[in-house]
C-alpha atoms as a PDB file:
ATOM      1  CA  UNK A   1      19.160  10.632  -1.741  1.00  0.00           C
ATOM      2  CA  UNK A   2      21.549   8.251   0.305  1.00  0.00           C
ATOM      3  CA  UNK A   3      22.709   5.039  -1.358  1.00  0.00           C
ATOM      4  CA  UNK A   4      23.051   1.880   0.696  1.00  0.00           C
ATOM      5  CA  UNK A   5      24.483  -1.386  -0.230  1.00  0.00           C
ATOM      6  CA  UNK A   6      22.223  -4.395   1.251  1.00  0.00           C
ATOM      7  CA  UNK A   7      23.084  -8.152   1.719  1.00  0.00           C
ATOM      8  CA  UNK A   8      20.528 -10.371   0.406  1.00  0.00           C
ATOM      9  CA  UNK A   9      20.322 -13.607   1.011  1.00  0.00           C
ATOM     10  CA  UNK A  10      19.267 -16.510  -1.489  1.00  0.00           C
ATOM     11  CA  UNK A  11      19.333 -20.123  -2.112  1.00  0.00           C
ATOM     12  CA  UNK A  12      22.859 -20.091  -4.094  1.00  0.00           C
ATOM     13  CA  UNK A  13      24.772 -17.531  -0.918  1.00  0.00           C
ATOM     14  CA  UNK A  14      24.367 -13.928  -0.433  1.00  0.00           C
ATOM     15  CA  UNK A  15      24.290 -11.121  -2.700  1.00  0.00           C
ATOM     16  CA  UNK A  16      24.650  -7.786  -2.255  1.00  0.00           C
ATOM     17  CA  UNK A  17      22.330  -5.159  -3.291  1.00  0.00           C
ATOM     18  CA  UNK A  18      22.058  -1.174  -3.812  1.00  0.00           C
ATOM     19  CA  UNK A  19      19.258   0.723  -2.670  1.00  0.00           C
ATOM     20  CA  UNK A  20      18.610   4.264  -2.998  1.00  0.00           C
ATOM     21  CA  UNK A  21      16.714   6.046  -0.181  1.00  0.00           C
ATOM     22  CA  UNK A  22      14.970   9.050  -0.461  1.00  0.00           C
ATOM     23  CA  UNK A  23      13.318  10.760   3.032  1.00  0.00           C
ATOM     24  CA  UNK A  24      10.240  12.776   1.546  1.00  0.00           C
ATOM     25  CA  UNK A  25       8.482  14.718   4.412  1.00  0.00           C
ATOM     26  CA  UNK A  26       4.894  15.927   3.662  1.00  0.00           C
ATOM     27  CA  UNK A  27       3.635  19.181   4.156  1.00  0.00           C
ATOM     28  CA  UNK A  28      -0.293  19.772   5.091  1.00  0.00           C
ATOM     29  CA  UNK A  29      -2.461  22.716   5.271  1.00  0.00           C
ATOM     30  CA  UNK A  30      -6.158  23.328   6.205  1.00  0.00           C
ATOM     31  CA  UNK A  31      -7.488  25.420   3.091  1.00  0.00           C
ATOM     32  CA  UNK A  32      -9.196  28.993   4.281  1.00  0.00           C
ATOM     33  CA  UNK A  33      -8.808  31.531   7.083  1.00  0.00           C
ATOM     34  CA  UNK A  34      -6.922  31.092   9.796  1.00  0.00           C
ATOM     35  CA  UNK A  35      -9.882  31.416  12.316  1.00  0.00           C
ATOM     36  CA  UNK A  36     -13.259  30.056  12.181  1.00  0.00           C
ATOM     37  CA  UNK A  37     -16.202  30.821  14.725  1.00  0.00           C
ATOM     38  CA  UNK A  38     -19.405  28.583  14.315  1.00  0.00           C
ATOM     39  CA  UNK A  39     -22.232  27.752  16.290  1.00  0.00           C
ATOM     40  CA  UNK A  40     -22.446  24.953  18.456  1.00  0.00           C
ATOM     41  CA  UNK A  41     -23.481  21.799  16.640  1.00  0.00           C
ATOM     42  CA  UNK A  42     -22.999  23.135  13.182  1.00  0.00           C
ATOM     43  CA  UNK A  43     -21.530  21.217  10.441  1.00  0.00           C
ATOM     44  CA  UNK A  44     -18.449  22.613   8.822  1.00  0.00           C
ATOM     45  CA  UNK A  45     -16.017  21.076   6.012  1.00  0.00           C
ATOM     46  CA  UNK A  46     -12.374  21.459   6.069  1.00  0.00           C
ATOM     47  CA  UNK A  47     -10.497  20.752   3.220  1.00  0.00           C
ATOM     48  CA  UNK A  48      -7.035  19.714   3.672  1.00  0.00           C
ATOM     49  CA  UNK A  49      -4.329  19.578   1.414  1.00  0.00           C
ATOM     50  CA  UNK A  50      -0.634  17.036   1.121  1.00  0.00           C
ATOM     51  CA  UNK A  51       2.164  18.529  -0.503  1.00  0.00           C
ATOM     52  CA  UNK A  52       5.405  16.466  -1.610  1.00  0.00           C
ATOM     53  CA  UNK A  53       3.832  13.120  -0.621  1.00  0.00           C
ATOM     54  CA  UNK A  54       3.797  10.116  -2.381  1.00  0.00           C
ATOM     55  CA  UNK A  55       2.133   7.329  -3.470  1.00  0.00           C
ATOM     56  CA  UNK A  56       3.313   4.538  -0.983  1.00  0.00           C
ATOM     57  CA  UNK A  57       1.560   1.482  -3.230  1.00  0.00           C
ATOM     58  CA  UNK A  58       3.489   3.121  -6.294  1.00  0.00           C
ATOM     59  CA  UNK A  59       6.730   3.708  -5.302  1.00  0.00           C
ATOM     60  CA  UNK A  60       7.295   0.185  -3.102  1.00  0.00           C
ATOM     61  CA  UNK A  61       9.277  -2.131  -4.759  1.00  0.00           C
ATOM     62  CA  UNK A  62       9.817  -5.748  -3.400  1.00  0.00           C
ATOM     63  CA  UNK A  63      12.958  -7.458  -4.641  1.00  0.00           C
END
């Protein structure tokens, strides 16, 4: 986690800020064998699974 200090500007001057930064990088997998051989035109489900992502809408905060 890096820490940065920010100037922010309001009505009365600036202020300054910290904000902590945190670089998360996903990992994905497609669940099953490694090979799959259908038919032409056949329907087939893939389940894929996120690891060590987050919740963007949860963990935005607007100052």
């Amino acid at each position: 986690m890096m820490q940065f200090l920010v100037p922010v500007s309001t009505p009365t001057g600036i202020i300054s800020h910290f904000v902590n930064l945190q670089v998360v990088v996903p990992e994905a997998f497609i669940l099953g064998s490694g090979e799959l051989h259908v038919d032409m035109g056949s329907t087939i489900n893939l389940v894929c699974i996120i690891e060590k992502g987050k919740d963007l809408e949860s963990e935005t905060n607007m100052l």
